[in-house]
PDB file of N, CA and C in Angstrom:
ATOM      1  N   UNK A   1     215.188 -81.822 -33.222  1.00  0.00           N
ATOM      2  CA  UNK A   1     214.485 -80.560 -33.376  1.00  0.00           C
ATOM      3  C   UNK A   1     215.420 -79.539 -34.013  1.00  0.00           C
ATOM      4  N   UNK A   2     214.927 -79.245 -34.998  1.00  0.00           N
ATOM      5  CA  UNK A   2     215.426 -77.824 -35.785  1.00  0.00           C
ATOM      6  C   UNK A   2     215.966 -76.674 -34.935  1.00  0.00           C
ATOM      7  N   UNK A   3     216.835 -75.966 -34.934  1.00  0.00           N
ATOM      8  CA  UNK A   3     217.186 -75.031 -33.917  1.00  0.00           C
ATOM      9  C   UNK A   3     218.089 -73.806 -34.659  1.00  0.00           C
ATOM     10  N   UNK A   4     217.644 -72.276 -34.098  1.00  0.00           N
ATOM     11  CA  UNK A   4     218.129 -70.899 -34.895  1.00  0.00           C
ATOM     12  C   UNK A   4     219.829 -71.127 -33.904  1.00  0.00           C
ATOM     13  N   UNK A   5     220.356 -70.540 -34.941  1.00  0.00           N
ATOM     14  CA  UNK A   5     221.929 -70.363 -34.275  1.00  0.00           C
ATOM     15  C   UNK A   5     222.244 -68.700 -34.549  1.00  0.00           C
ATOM     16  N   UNK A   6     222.533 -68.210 -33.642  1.00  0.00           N
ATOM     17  CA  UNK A   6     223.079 -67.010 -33.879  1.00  0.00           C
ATOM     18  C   UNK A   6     224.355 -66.833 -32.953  1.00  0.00           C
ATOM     19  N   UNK A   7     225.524 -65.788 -34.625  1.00  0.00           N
ATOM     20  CA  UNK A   7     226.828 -65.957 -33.615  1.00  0.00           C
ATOM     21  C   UNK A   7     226.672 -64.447 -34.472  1.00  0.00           C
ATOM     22  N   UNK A   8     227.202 -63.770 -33.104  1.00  0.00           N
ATOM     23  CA  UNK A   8     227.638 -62.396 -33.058  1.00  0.00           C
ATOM     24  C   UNK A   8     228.815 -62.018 -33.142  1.00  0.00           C
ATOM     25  N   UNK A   9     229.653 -61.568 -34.371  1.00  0.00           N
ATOM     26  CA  UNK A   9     231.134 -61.738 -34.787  1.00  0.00           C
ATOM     27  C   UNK A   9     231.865 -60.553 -34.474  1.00  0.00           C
ATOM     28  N   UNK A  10     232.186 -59.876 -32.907  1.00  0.00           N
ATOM     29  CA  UNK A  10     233.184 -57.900 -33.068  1.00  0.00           C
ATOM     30  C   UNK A  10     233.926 -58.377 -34.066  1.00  0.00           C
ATOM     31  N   UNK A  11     234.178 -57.622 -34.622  1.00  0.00           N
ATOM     32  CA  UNK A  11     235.513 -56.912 -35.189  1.00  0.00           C
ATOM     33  C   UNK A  11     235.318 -58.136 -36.139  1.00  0.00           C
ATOM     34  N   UNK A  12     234.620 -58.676 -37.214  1.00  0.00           N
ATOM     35  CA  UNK A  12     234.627 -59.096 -38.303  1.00  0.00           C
ATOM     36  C   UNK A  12     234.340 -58.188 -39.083  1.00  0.00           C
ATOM     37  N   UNK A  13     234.683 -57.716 -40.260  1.00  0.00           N
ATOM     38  CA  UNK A  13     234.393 -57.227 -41.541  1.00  0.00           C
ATOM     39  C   UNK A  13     233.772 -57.757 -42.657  1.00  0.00           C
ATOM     40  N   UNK A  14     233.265 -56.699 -43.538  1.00  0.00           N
ATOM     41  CA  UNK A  14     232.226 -57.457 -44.784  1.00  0.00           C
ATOM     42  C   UNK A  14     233.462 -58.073 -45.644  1.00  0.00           C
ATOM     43  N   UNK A  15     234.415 -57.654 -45.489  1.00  0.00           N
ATOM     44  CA  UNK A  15     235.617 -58.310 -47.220  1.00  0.00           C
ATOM     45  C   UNK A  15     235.884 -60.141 -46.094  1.00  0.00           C
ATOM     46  N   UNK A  16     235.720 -59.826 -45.050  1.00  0.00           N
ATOM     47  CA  UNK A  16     237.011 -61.094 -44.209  1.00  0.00           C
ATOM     48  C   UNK A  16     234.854 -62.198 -44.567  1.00  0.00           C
ATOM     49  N   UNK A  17     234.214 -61.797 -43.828  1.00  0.00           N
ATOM     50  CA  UNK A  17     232.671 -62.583 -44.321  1.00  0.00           C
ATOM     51  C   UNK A  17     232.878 -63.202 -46.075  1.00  0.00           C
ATOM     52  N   UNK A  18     232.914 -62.208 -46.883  1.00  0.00           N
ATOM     53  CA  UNK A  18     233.333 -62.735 -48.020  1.00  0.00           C
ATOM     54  C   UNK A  18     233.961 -63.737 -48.584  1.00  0.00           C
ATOM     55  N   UNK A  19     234.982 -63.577 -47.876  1.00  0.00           N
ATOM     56  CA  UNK A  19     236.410 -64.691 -48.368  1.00  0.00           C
ATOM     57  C   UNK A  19     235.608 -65.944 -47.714  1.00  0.00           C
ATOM     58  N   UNK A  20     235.171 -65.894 -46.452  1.00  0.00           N
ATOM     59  CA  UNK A  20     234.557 -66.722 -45.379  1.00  0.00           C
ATOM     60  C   UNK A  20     233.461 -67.638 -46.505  1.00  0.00           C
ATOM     61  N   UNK A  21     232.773 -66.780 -47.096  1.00  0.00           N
ATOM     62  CA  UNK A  21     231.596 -67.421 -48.309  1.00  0.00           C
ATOM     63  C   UNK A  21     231.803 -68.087 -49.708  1.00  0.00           C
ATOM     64  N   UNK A  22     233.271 -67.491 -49.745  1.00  0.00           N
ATOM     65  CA  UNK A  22     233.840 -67.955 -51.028  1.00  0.00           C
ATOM     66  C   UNK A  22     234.574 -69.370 -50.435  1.00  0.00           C
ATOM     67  N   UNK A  23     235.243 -69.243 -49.099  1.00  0.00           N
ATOM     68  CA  UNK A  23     235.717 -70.910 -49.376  1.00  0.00           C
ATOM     69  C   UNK A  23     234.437 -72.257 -48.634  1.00  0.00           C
ATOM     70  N   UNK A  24     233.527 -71.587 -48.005  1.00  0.00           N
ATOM     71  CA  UNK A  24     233.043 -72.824 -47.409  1.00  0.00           C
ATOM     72  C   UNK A  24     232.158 -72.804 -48.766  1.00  0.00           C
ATOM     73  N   UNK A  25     231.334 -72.149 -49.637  1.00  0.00           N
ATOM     74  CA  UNK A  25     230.622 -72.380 -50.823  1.00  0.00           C
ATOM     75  C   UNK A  25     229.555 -73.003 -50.447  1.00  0.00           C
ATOM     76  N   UNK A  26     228.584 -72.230 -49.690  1.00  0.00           N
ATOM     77  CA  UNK A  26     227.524 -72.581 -49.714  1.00  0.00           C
ATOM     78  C   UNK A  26     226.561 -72.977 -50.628  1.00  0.00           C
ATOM     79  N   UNK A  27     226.357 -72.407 -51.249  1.00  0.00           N
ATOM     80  CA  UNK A  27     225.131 -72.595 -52.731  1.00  0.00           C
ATOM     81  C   UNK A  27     225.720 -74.237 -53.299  1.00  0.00           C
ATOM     82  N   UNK A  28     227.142 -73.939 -53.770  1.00  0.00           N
ATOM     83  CA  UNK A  28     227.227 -75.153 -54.448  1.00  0.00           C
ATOM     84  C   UNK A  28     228.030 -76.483 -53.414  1.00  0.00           C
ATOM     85  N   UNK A  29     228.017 -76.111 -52.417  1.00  0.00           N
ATOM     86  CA  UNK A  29     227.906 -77.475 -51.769  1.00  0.00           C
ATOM     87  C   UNK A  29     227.578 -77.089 -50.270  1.00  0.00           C
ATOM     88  N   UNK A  30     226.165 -77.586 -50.343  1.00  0.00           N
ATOM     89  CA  UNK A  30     225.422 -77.253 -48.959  1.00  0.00           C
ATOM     90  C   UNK A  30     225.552 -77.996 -47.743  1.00  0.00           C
ATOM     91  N   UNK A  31     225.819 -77.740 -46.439  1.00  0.00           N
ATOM     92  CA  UNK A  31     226.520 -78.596 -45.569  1.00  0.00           C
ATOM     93  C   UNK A  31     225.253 -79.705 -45.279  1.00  0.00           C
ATOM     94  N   UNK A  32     224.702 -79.986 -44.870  1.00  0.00           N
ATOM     95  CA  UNK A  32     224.417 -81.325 -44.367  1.00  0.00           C
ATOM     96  C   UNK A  32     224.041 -80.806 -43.081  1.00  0.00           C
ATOM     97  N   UNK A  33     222.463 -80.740 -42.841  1.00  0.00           N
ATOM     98  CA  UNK A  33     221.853 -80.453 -42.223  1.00  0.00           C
ATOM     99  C   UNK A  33     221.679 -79.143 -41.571  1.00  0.00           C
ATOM    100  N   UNK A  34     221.904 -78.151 -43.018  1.00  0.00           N
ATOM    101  CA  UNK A  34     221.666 -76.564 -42.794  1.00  0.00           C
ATOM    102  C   UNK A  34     220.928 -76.115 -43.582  1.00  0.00           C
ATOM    103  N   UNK A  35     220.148 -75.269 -43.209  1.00  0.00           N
ATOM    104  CA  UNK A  35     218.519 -75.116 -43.791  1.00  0.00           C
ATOM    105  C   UNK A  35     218.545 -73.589 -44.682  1.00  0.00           C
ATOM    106  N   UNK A  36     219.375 -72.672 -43.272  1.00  0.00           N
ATOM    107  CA  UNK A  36     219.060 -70.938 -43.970  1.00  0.00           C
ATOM    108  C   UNK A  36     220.162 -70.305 -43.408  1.00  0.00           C
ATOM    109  N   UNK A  37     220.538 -69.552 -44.233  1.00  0.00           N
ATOM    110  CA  UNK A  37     221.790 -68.290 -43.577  1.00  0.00           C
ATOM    111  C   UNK A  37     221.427 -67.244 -44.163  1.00  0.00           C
ATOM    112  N   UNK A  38     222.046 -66.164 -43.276  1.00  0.00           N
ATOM    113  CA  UNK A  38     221.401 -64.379 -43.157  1.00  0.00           C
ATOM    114  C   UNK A  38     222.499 -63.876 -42.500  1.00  0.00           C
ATOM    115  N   UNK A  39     223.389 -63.126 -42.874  1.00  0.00           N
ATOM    116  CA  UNK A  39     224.412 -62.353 -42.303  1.00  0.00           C
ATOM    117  C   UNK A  39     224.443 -61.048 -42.760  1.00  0.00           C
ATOM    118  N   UNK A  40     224.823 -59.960 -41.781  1.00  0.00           N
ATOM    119  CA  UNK A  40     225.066 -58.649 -42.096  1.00  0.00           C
ATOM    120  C   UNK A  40     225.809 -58.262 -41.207  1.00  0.00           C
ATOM    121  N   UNK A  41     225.552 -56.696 -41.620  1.00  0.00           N
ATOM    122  CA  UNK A  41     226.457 -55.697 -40.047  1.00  0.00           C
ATOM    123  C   UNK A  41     225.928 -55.252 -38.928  1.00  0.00           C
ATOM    124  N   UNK A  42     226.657 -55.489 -37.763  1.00  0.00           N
ATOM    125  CA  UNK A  42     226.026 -55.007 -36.649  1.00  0.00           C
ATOM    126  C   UNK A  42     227.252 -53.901 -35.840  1.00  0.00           C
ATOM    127  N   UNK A  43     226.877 -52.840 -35.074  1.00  0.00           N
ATOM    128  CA  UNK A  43     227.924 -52.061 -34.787  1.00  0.00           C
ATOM    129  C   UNK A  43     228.837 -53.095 -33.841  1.00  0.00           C
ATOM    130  N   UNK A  44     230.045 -52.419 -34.855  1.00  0.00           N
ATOM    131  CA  UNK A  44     231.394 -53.198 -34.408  1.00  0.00           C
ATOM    132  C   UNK A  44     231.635 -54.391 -34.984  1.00  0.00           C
ATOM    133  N   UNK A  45     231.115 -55.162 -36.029  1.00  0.00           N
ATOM    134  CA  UNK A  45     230.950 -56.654 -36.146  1.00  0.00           C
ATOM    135  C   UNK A  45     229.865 -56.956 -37.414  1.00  0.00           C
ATOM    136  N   UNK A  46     229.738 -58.289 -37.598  1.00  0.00           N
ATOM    137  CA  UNK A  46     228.808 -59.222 -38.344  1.00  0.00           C
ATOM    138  C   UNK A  46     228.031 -60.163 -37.630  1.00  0.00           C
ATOM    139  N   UNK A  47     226.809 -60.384 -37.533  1.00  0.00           N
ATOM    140  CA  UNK A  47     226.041 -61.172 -37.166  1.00  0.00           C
ATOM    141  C   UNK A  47     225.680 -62.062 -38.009  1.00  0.00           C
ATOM    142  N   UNK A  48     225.542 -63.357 -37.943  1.00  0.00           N
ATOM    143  CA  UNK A  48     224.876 -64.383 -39.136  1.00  0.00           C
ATOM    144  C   UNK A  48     223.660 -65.151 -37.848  1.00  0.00           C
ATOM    145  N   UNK A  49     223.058 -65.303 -38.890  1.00  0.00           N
ATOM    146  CA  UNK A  49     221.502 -65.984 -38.285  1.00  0.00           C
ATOM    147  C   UNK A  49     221.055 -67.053 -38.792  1.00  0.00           C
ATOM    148  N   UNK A  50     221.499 -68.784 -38.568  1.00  0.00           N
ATOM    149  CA  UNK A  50     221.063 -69.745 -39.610  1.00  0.00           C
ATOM    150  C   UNK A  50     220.335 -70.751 -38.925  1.00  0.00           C
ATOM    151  N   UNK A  51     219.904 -71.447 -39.578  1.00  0.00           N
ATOM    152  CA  UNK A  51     218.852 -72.347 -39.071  1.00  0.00           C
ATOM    153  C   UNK A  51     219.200 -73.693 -39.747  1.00  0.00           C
ATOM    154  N   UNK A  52     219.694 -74.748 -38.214  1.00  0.00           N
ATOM    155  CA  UNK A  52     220.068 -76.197 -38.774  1.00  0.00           C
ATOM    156  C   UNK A  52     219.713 -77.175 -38.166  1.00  0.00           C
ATOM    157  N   UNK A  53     219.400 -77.978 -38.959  1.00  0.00           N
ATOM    158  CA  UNK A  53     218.908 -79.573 -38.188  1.00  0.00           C
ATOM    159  C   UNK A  53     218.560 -79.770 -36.978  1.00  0.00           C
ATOM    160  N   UNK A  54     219.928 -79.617 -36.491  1.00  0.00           N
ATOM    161  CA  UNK A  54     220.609 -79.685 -34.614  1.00  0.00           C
ATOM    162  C   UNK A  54     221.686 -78.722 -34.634  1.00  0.00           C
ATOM    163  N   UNK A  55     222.272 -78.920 -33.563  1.00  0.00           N
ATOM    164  CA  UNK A  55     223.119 -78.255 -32.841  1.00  0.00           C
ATOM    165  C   UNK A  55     224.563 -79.452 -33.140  1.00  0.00           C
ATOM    166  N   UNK A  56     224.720 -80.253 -33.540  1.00  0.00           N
ATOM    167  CA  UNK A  56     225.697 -81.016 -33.615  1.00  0.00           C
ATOM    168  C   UNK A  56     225.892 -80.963 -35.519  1.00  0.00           C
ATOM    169  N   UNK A  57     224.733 -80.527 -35.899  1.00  0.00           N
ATOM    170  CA  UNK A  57     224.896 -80.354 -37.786  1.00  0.00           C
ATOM    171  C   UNK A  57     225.900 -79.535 -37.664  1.00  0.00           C
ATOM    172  N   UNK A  58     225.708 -78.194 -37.062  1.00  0.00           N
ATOM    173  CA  UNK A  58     226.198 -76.808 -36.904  1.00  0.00           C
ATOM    174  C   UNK A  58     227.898 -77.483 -36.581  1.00  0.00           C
ATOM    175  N   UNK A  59     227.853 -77.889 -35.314  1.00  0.00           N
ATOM    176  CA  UNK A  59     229.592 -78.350 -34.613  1.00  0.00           C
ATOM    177  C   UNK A  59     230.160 -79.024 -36.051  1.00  0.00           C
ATOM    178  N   UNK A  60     229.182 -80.435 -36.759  1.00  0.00           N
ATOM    179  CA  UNK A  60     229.790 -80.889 -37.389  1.00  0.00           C
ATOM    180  C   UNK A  60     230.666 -80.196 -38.685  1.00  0.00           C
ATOM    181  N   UNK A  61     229.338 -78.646 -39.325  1.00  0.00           N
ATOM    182  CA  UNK A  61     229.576 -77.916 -40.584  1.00  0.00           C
ATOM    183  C   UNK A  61     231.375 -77.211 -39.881  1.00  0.00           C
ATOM    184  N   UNK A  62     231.177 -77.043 -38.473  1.00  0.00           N
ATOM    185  CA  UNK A  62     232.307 -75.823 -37.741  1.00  0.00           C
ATOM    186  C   UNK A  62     233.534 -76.400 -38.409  1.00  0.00           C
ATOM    187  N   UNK A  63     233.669 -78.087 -37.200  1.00  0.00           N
ATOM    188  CA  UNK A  63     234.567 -78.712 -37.321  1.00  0.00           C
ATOM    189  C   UNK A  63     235.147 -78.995 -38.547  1.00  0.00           C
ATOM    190  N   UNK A  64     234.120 -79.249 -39.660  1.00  0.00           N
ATOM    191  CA  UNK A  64     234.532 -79.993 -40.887  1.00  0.00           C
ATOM    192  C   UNK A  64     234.885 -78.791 -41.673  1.00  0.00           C
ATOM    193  N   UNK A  65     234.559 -77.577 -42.170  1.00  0.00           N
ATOM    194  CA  UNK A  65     234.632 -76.916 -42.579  1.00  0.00           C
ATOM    195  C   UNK A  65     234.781 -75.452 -42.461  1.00  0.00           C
ATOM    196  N   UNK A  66     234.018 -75.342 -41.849  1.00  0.00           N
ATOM    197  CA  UNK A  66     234.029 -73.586 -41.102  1.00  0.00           C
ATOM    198  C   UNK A  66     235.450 -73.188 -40.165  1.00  0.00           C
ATOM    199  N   UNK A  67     235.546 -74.064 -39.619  1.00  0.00           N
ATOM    200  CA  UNK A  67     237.004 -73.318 -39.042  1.00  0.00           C
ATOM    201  C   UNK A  67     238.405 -73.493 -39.780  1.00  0.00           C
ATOM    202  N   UNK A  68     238.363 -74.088 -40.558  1.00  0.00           N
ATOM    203  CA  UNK A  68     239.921 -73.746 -41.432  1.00  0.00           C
ATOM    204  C   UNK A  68     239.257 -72.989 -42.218  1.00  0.00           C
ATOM    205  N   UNK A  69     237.936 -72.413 -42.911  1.00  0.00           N
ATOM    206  CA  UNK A  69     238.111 -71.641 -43.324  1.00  0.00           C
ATOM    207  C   UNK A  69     238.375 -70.044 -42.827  1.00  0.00           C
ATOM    208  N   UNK A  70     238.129 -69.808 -41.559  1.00  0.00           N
ATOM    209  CA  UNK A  70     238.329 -69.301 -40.633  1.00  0.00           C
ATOM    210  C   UNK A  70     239.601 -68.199 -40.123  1.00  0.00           C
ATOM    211  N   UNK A  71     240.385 -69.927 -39.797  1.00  0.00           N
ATOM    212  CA  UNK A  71     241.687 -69.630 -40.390  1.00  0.00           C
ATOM    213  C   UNK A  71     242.717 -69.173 -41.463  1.00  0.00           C
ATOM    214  N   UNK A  72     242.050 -69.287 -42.469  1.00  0.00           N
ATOM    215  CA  UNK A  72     243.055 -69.084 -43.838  1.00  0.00           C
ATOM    216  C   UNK A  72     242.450 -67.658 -44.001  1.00  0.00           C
ATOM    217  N   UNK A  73     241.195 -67.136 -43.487  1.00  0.00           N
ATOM    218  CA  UNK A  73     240.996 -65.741 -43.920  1.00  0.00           C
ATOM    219  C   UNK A  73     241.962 -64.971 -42.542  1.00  0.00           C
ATOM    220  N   UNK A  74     242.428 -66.122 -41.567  1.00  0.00           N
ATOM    221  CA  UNK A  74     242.951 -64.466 -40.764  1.00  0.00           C
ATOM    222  C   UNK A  74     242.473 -64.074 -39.302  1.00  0.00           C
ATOM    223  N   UNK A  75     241.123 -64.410 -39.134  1.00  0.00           N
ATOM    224  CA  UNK A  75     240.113 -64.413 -38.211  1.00  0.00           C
ATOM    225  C   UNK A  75     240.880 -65.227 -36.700  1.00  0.00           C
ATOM    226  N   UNK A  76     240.942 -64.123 -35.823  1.00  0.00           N
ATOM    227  CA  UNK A  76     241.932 -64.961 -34.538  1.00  0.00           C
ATOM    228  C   UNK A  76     241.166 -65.642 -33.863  1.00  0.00           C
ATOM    229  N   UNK A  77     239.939 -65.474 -33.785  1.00  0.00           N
ATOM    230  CA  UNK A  77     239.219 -66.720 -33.095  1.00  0.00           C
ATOM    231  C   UNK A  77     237.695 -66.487 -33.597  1.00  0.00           C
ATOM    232  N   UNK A  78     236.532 -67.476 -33.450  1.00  0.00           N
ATOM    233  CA  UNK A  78     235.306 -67.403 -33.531  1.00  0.00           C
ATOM    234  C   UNK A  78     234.604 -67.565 -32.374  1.00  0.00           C
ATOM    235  N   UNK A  79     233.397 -66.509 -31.961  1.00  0.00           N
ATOM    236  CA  UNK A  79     232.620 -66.610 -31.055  1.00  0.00           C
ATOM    237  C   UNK A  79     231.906 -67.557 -30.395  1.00  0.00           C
ATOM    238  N   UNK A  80     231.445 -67.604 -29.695  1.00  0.00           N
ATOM    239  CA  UNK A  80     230.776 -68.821 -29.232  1.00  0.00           C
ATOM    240  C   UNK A  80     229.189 -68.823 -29.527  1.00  0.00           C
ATOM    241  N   UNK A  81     229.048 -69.597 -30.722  1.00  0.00           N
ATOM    242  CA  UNK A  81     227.619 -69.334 -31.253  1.00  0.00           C
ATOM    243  C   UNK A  81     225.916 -69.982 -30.019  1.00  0.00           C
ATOM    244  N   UNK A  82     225.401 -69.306 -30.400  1.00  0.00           N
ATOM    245  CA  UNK A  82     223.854 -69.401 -29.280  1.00  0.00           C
ATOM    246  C   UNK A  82     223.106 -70.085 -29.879  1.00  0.00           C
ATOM    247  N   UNK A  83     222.491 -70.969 -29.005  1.00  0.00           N
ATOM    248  CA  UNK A  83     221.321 -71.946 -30.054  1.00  0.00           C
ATOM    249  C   UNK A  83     220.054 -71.569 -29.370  1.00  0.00           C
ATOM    250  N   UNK A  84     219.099 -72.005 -30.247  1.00  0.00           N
ATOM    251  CA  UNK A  84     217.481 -71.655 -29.586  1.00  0.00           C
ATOM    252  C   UNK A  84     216.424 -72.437 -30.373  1.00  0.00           C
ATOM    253  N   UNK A  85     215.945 -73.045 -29.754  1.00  0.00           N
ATOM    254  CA  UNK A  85     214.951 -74.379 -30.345  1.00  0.00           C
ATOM    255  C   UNK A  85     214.034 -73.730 -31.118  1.00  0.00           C
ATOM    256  N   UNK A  86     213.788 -73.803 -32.373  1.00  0.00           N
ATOM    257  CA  UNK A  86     212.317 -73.519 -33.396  1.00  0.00           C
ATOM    258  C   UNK A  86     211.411 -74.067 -32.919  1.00  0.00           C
ATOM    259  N   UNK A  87     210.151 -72.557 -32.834  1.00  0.00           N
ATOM    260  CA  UNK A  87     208.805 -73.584 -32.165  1.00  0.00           C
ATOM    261  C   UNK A  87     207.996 -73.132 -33.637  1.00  0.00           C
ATOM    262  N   UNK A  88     208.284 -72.336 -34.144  1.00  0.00           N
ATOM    263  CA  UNK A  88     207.129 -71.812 -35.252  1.00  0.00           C
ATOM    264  C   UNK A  88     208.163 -71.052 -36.651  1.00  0.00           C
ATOM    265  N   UNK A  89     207.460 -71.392 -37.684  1.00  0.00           N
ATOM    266  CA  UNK A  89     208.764 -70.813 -38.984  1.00  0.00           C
ATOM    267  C   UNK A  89     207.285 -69.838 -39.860  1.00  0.00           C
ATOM    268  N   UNK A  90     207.676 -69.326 -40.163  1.00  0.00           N
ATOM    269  CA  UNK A  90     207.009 -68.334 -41.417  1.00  0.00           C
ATOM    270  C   UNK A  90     207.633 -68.251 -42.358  1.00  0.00           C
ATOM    271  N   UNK A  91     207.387 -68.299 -43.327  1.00  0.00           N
ATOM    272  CA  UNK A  91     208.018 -67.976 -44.970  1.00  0.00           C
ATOM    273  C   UNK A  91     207.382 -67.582 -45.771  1.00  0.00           C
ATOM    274  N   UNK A  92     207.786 -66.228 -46.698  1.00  0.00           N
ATOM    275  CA  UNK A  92     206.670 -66.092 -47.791  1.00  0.00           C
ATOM    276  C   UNK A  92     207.047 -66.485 -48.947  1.00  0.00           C
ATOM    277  N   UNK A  93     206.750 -66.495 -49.969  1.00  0.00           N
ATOM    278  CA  UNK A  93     207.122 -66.744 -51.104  1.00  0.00           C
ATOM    279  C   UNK A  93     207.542 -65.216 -52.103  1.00  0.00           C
ATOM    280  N   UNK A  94     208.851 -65.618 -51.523  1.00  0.00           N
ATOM    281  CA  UNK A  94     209.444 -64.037 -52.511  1.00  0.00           C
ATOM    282  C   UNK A  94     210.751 -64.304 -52.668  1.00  0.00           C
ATOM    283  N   UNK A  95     211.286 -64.090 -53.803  1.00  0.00           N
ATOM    284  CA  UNK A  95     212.520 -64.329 -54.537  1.00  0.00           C
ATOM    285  C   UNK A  95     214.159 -62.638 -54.185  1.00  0.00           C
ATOM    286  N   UNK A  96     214.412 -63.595 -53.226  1.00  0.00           N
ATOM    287  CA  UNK A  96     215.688 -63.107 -52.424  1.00  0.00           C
ATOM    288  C   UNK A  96     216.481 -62.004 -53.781  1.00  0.00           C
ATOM    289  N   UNK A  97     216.418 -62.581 -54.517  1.00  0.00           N
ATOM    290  CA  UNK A  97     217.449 -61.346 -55.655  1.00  0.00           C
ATOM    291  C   UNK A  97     217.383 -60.175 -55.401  1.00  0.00           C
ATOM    292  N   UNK A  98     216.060 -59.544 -54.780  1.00  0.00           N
ATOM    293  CA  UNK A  98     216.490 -57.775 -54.565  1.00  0.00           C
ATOM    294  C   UNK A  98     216.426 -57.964 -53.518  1.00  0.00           C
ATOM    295  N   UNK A  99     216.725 -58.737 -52.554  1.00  0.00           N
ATOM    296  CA  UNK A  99     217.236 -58.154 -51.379  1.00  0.00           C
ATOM    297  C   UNK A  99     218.689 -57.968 -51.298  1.00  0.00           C
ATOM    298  N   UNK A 100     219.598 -58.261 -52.313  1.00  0.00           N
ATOM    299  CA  UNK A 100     220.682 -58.382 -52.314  1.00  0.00           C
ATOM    300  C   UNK A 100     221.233 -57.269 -53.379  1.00  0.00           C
ATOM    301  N   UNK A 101     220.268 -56.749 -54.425  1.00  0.00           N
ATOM    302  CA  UNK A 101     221.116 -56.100 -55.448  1.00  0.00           C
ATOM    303  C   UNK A 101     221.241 -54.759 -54.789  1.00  0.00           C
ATOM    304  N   UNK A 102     222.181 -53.980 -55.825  1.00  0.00           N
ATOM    305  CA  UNK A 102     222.998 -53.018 -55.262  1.00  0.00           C
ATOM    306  C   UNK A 102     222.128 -52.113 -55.523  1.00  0.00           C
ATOM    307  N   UNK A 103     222.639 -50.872 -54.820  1.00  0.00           N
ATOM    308  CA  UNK A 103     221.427 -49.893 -54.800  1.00  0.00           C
ATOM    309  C   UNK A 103     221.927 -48.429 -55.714  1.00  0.00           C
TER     310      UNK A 103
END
């Protein structure tokens, strides 16, 4: 069963998230059994919100990848991310580009 992961990051920053996106490279090499990611700011911190396979896709993307990248940005430890089983998904059909351009 498909399941939302949310990890609530204090004291992460938007430049340290960045570096974080530039080495795991999502777009051009997608982990293996990860569906959606959504990150922003929350007071004090970054929240990301993704949606994967299982709960062991997620450990596997951590282990294999996500935590040395982790490391090389600096980051003294990572939170302990929350899982929650998908019972229902909605999607519309709309093209993400302006949700992202600058204002």
């Amino acid at each position: 069963m498909a399941v939302a992961m949310l990890l609530e990051w204090p004291g992460q920053t938007q430049e340290q998230y960045e570096q974080l996106m530039k080495l795991v490279d999502l777009e051009a090499n997608p982990p293996e059994g990860g569906f959606f990611h959504v990150a922003g700011p929350m007071p004090g911190g970054w929240r990301v919100v993704d949606i994967w396979e299982s709960e062991e896709a997620f450990e596997r993307f951590a282990g294999e990848r996500l935590m040395s990248a982790v490391q090389q940005v600096g980051i003294p430890d990572m939170p302990d991310p929350e899982f929650y089983p998908i019972e229902g998904v909605w999607v519309s059909e709309w093209d993400v580009s302006h949700l992202l351009a600058s204002d």
